[in-house]
C-alpha atoms as a PDB file:
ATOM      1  CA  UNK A   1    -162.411  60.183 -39.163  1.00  0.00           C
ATOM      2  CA  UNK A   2    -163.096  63.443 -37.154  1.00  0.00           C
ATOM      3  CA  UNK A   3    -159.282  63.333 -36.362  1.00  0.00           C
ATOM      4  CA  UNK A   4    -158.319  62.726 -40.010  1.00  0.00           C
ATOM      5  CA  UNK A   5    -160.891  65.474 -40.979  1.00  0.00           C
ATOM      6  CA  UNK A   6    -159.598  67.840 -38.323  1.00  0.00           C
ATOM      7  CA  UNK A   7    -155.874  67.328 -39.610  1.00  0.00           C
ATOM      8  CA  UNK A   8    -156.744  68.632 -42.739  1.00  0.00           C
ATOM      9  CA  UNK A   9    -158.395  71.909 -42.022  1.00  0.00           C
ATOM     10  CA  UNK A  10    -155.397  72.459 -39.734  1.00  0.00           C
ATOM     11  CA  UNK A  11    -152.987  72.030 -42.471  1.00  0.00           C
ATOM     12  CA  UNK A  12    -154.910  74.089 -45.274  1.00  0.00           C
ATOM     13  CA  UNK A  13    -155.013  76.915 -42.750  1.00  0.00           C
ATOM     14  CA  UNK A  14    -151.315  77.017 -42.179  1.00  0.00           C
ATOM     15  CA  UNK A  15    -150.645  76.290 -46.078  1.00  0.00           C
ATOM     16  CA  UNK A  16    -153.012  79.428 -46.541  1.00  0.00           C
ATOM     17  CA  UNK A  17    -151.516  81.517 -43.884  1.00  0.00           C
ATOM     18  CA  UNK A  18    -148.073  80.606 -45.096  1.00  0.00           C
ATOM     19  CA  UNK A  19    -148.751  81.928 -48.856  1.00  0.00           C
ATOM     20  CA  UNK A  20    -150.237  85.210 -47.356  1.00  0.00           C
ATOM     21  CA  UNK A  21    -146.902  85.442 -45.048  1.00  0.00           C
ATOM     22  CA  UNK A  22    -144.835  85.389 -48.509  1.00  0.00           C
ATOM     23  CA  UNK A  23    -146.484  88.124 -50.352  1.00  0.00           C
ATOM     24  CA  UNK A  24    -143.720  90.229 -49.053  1.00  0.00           C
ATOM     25  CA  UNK A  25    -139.960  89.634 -48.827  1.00  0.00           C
ATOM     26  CA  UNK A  26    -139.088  86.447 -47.670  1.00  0.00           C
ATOM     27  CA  UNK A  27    -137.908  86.107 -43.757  1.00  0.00           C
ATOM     28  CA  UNK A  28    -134.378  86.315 -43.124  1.00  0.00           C
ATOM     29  CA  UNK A  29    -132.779  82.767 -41.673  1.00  0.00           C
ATOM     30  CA  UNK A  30    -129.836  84.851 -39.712  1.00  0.00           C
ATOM     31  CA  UNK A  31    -129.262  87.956 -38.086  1.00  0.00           C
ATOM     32  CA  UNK A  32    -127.735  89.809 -40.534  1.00  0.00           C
ATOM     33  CA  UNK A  33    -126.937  90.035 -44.341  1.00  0.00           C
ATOM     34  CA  UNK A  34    -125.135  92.817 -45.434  1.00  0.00           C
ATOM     35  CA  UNK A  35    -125.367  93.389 -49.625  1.00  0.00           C
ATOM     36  CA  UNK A  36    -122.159  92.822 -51.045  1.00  0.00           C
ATOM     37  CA  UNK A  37    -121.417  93.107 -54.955  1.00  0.00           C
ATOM     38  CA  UNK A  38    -121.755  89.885 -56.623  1.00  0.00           C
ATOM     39  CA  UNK A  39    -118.625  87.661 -56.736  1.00  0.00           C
ATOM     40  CA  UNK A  40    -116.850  87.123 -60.073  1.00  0.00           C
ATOM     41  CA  UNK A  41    -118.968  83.912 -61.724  1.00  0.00           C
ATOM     42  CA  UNK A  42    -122.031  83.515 -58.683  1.00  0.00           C
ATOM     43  CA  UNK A  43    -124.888  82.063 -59.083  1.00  0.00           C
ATOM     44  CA  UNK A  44    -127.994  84.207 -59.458  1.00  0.00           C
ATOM     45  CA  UNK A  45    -129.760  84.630 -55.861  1.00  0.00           C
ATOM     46  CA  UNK A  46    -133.231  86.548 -55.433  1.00  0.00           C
ATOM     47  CA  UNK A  47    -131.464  89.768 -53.677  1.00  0.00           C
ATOM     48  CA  UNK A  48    -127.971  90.518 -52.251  1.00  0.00           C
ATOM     49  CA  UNK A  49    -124.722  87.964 -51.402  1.00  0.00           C
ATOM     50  CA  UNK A  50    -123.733  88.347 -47.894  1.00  0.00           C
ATOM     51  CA  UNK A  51    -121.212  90.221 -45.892  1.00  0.00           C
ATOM     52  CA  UNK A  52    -119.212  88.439 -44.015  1.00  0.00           C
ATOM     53  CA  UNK A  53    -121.570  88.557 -40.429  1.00  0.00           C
ATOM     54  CA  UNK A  54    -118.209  89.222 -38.333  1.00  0.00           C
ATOM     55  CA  UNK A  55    -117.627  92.201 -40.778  1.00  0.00           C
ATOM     56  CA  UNK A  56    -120.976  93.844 -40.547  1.00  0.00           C
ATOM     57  CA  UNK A  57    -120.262  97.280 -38.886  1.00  0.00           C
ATOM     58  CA  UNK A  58    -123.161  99.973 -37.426  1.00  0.00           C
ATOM     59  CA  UNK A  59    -122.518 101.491 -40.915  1.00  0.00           C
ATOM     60  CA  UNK A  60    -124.512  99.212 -42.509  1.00  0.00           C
ATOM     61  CA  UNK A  61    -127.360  99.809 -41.228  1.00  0.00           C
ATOM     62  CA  UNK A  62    -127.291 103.188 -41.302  1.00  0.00           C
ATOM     63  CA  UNK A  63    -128.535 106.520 -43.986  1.00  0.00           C
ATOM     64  CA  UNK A  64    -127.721 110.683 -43.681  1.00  0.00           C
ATOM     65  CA  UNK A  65    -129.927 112.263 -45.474  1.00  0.00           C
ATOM     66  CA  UNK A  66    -133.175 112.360 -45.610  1.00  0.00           C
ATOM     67  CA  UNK A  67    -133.421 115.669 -43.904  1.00  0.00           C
ATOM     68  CA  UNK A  68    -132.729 117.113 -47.121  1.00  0.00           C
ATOM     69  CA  UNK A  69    -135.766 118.357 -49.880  1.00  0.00           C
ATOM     70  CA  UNK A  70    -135.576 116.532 -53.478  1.00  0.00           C
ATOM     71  CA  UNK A  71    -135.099 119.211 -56.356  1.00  0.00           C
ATOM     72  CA  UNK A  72    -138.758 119.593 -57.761  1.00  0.00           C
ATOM     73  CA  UNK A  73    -137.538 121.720 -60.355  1.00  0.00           C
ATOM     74  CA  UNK A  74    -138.725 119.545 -63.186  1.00  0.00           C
ATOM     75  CA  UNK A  75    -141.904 118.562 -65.124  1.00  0.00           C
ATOM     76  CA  UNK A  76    -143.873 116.587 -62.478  1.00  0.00           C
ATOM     77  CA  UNK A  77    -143.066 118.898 -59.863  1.00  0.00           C
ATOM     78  CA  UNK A  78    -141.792 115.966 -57.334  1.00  0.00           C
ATOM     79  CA  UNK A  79    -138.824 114.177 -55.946  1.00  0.00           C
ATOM     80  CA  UNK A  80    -138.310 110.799 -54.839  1.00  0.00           C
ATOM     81  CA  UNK A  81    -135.217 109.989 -52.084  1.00  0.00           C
ATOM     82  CA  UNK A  82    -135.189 106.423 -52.175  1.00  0.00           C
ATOM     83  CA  UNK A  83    -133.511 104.341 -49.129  1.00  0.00           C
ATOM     84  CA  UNK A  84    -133.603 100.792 -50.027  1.00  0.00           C
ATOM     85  CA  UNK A  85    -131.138  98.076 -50.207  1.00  0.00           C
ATOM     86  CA  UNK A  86    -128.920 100.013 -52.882  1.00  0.00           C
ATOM     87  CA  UNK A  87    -128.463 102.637 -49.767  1.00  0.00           C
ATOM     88  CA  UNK A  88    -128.614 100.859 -46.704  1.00  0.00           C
ATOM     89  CA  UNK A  89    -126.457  97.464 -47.990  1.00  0.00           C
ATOM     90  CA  UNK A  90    -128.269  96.214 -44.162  1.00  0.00           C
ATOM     91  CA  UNK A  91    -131.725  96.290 -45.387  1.00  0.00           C
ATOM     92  CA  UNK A  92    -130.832  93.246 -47.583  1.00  0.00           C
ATOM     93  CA  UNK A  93    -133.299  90.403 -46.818  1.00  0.00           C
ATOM     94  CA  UNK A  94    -135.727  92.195 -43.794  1.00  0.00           C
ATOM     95  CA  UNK A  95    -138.189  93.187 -46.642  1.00  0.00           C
ATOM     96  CA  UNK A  96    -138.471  96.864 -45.949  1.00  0.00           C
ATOM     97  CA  UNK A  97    -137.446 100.303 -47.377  1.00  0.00           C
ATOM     98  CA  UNK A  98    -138.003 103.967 -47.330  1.00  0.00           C
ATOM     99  CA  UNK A  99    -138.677 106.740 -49.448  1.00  0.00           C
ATOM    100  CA  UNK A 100    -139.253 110.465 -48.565  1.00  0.00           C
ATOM    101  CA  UNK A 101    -141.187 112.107 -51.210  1.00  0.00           C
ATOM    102  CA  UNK A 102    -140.984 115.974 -51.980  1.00  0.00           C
ATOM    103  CA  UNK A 103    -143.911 117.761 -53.908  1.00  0.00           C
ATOM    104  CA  UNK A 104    -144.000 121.457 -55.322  1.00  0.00           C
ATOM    105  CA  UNK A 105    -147.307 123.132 -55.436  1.00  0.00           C
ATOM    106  CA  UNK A 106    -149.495 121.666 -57.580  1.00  0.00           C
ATOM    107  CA  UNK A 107    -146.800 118.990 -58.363  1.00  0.00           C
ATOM    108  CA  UNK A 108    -147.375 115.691 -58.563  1.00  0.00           C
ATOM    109  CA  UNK A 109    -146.218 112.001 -58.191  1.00  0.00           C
ATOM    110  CA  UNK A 110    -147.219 110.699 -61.382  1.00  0.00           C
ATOM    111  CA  UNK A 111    -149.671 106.921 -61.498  1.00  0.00           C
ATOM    112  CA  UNK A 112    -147.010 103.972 -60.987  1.00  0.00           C
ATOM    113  CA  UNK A 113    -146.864 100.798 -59.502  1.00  0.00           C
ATOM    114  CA  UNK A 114    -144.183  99.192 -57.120  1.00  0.00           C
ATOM    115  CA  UNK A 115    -144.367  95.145 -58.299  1.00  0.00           C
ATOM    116  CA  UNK A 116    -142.680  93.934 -54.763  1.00  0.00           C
ATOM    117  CA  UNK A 117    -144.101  96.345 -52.205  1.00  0.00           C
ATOM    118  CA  UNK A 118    -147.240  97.822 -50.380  1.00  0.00           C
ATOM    119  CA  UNK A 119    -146.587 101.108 -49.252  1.00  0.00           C
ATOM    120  CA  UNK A 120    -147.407 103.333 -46.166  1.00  0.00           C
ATOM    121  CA  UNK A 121    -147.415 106.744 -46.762  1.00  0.00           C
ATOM    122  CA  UNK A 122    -147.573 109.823 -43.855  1.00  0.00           C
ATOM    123  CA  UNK A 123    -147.864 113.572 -44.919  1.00  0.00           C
ATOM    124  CA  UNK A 124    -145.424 115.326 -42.998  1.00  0.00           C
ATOM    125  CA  UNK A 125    -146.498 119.287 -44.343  1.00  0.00           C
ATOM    126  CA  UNK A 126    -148.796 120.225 -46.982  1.00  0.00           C
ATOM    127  CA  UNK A 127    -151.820 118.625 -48.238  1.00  0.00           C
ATOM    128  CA  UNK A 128    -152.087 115.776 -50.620  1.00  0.00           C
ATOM    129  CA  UNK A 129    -154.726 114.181 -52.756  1.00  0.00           C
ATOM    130  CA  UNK A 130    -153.683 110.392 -53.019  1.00  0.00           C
ATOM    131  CA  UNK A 131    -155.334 107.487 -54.528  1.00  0.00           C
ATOM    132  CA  UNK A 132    -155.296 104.025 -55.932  1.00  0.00           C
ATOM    133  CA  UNK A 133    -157.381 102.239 -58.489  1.00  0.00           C
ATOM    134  CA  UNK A 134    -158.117  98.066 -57.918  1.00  0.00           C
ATOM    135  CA  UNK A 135    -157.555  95.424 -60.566  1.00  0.00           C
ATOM    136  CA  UNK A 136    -159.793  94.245 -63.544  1.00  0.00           C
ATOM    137  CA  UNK A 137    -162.616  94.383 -64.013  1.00  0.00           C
ATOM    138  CA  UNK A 138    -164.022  97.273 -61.298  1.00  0.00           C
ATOM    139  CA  UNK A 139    -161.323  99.522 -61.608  1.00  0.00           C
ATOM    140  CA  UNK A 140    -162.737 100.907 -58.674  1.00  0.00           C
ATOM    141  CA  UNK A 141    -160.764 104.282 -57.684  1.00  0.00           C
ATOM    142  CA  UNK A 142    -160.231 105.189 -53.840  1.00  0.00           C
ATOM    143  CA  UNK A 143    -159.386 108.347 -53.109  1.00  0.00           C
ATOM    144  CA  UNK A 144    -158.678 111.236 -50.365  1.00  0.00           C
ATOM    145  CA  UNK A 145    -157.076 114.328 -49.520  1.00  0.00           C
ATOM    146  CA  UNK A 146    -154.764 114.134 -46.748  1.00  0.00           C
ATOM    147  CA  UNK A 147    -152.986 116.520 -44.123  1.00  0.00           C
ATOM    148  CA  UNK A 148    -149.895 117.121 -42.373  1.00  0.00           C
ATOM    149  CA  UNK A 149    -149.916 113.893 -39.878  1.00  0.00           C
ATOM    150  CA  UNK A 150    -152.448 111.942 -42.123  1.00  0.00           C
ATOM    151  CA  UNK A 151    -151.810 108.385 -42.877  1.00  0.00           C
ATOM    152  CA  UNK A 152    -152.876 106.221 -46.097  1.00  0.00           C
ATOM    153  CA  UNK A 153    -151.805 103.021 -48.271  1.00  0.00           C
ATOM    154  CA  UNK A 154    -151.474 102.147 -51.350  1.00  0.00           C
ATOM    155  CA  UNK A 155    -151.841  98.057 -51.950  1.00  0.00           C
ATOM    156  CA  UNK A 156    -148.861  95.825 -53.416  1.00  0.00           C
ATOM    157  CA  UNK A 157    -149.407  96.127 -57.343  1.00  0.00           C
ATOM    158  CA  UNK A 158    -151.961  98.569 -57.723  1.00  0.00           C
ATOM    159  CA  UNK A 159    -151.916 102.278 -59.584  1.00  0.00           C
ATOM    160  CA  UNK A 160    -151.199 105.044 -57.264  1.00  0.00           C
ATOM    161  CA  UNK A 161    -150.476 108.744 -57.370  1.00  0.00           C
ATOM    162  CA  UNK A 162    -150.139 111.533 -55.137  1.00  0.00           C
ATOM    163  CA  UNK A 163    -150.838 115.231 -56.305  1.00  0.00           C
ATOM    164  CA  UNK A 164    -150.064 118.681 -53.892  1.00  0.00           C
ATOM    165  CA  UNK A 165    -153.128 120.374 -54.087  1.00  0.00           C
ATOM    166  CA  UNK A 166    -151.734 123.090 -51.798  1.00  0.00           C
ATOM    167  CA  UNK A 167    -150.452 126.445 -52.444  1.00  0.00           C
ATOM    168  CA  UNK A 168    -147.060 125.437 -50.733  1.00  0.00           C
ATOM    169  CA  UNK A 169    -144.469 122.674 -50.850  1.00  0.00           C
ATOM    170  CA  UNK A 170    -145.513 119.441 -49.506  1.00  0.00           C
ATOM    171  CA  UNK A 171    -143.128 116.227 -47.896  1.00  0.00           C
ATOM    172  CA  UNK A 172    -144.659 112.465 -47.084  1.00  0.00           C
ATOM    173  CA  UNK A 173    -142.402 109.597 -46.167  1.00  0.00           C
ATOM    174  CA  UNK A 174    -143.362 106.213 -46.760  1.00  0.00           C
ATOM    175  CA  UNK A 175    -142.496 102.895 -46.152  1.00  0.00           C
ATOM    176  CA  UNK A 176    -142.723 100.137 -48.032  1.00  0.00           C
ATOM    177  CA  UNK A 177    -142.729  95.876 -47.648  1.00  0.00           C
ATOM    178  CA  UNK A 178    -139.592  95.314 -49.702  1.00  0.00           C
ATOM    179  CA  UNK A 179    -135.883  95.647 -49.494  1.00  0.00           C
ATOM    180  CA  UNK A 180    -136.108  96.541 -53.502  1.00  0.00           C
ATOM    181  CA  UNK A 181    -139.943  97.449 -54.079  1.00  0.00           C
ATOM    182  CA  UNK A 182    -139.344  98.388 -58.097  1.00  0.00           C
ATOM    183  CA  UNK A 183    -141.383 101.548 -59.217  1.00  0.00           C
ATOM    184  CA  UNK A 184    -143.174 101.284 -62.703  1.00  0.00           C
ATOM    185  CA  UNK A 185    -144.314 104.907 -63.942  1.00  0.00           C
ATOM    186  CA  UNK A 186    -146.902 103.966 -65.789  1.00  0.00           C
ATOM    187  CA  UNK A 187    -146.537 106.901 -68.572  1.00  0.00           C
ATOM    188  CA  UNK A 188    -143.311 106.380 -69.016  1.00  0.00           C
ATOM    189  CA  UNK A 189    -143.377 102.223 -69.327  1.00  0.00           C
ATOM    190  CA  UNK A 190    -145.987 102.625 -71.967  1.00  0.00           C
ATOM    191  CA  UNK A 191    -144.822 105.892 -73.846  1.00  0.00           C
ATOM    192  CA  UNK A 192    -141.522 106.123 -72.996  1.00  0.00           C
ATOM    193  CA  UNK A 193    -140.338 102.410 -73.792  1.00  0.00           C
ATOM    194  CA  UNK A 194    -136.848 101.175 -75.304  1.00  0.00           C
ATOM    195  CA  UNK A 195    -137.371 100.395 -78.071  1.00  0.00           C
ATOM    196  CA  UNK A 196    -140.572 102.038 -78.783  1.00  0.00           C
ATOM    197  CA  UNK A 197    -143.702  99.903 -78.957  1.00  0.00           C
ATOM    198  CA  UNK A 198    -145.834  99.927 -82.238  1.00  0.00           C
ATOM    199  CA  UNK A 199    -148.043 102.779 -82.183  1.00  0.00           C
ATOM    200  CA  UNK A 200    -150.663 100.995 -84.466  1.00  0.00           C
ATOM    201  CA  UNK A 201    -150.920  98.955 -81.282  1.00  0.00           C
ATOM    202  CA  UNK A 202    -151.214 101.638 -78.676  1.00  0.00           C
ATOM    203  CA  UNK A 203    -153.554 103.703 -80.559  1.00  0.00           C
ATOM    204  CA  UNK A 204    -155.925 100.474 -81.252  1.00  0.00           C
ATOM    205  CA  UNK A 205    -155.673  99.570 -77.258  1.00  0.00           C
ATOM    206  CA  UNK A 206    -155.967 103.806 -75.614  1.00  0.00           C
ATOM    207  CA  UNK A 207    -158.074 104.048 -78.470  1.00  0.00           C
ATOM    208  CA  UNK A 208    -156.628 107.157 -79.868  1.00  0.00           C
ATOM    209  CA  UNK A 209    -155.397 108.391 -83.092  1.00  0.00           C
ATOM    210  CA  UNK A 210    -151.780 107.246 -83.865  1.00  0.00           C
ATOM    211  CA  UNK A 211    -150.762 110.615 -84.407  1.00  0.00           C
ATOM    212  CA  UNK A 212    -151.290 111.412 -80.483  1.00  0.00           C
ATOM    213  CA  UNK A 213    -149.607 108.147 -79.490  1.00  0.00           C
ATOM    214  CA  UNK A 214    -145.909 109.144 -81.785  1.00  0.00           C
ATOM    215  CA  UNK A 215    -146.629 112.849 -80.040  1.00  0.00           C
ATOM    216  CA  UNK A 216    -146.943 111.137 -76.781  1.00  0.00           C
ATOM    217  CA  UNK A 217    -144.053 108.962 -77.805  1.00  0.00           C
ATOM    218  CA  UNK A 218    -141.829 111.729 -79.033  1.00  0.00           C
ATOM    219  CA  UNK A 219    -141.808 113.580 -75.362  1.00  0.00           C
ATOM    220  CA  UNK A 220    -139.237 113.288 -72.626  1.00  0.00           C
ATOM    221  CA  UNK A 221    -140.840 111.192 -69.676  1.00  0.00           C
ATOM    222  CA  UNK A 222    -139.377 112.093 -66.808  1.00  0.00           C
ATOM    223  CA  UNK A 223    -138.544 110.367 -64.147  1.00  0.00           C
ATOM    224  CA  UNK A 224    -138.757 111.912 -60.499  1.00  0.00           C
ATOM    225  CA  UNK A 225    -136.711 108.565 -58.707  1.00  0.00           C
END
């Protein structure tokens, strides 16, 4: 009975620790797996088709670039330089990806989400004031200003921003648990939709007059990715 009892525990430990091992991509069953462009008629698959392993080339895994600064010329003052799967056609199923993020004074990376990834962000110059807020109901906000070699991260799912509270330009890089981690801008999903959601409904749930939501509605939300 102890045995039998035993046997059990064992197995709903490793069903648990399997389900945690899956919140990210899922492992990779060969080497490599170059991205190549759908063939005519596939089947859907969660990611990329294959390459060809005995075509993969060093080119494949490989990115120039992200030496450069983003243009932070625009409204949030930021620039996102995304290296993910679409760039690196290697990265397809090893559940990882990069982003280098560049901030004008005062700018800011606006609250979003990325659905697929947790992300590990380190301040490289400047100084940033980053946070994240948890899930219903305590909404609880966590919070702090960080510094050239500083490191902080933002949970898979939750509301994040980062905002340059510096007088000069500021660059992070981050990396993230997903070949494809998917950025929702949370201003711009609710505001900015196609086609517009009903403002009688937006105004009832931000409770705010539905004259503010079609103004907020009306804007250009831009997107810094």
């Amino acid at each position: 009975m102890k045995k039998g009892v035993s046997f059990l525990v064992t197995v709903a430990l490793m069903a648990l620790a399997s389900s945690l091992a899956s919140a990210s991509d899922p492992s990779p069953l060969q080497d490599t797996c170059v991205a190549i462009a759908e063939p005519e008629n596939a089947v859907f698959v969660n990611g990329k088709f294959c390459k060809n392993p005995n075509l993969t080339k060093a080119e494949d895994f490989f990115y120039s670039g992200l030496d450069k600064p983003g243009n932070v010329s625009n409204p949030v003052g930021s620039a996102v330089t995304q290296v993910n799967v679409a760039q690196i056609a290697g990265l397809n199923t090893l559940g990882i990806s990069a982003v280098r993020i560049d901030y004008a004074p005062y700018g800011q990376n606006p609250p979003h989400t990325h659905p697929r990834a947790t992300e590990i962000l380190t301040v490289l110059e400047g100084t940033l004031l980053v946070g994240f807020v948890t899930s219903n109901p305590e909404n609880r906000l966590f919070t702090k200003v960080l510094n050239k070699g500083d490191v902080f991260v933002f949970p898979i799912g939750l509301i994040h921003f980062q905002f340059n509270i510096g007088h000069t330009n500021a660059v992070a890089i981050a990396g993230l648990s997903s070949q494809n981690p998917g950025v929702i801008t949370i201003a711009n999903a609710v505001f900015g939709s196609d086609p517009a959601i009903n403002p009688d409904f937006l105004a009832r749930a931000f409770q705010l007059d539905k004259n503010v939501v079609k103004n907020l509605q009306s804007r250009f939300w831009y997107d810094n990715n």
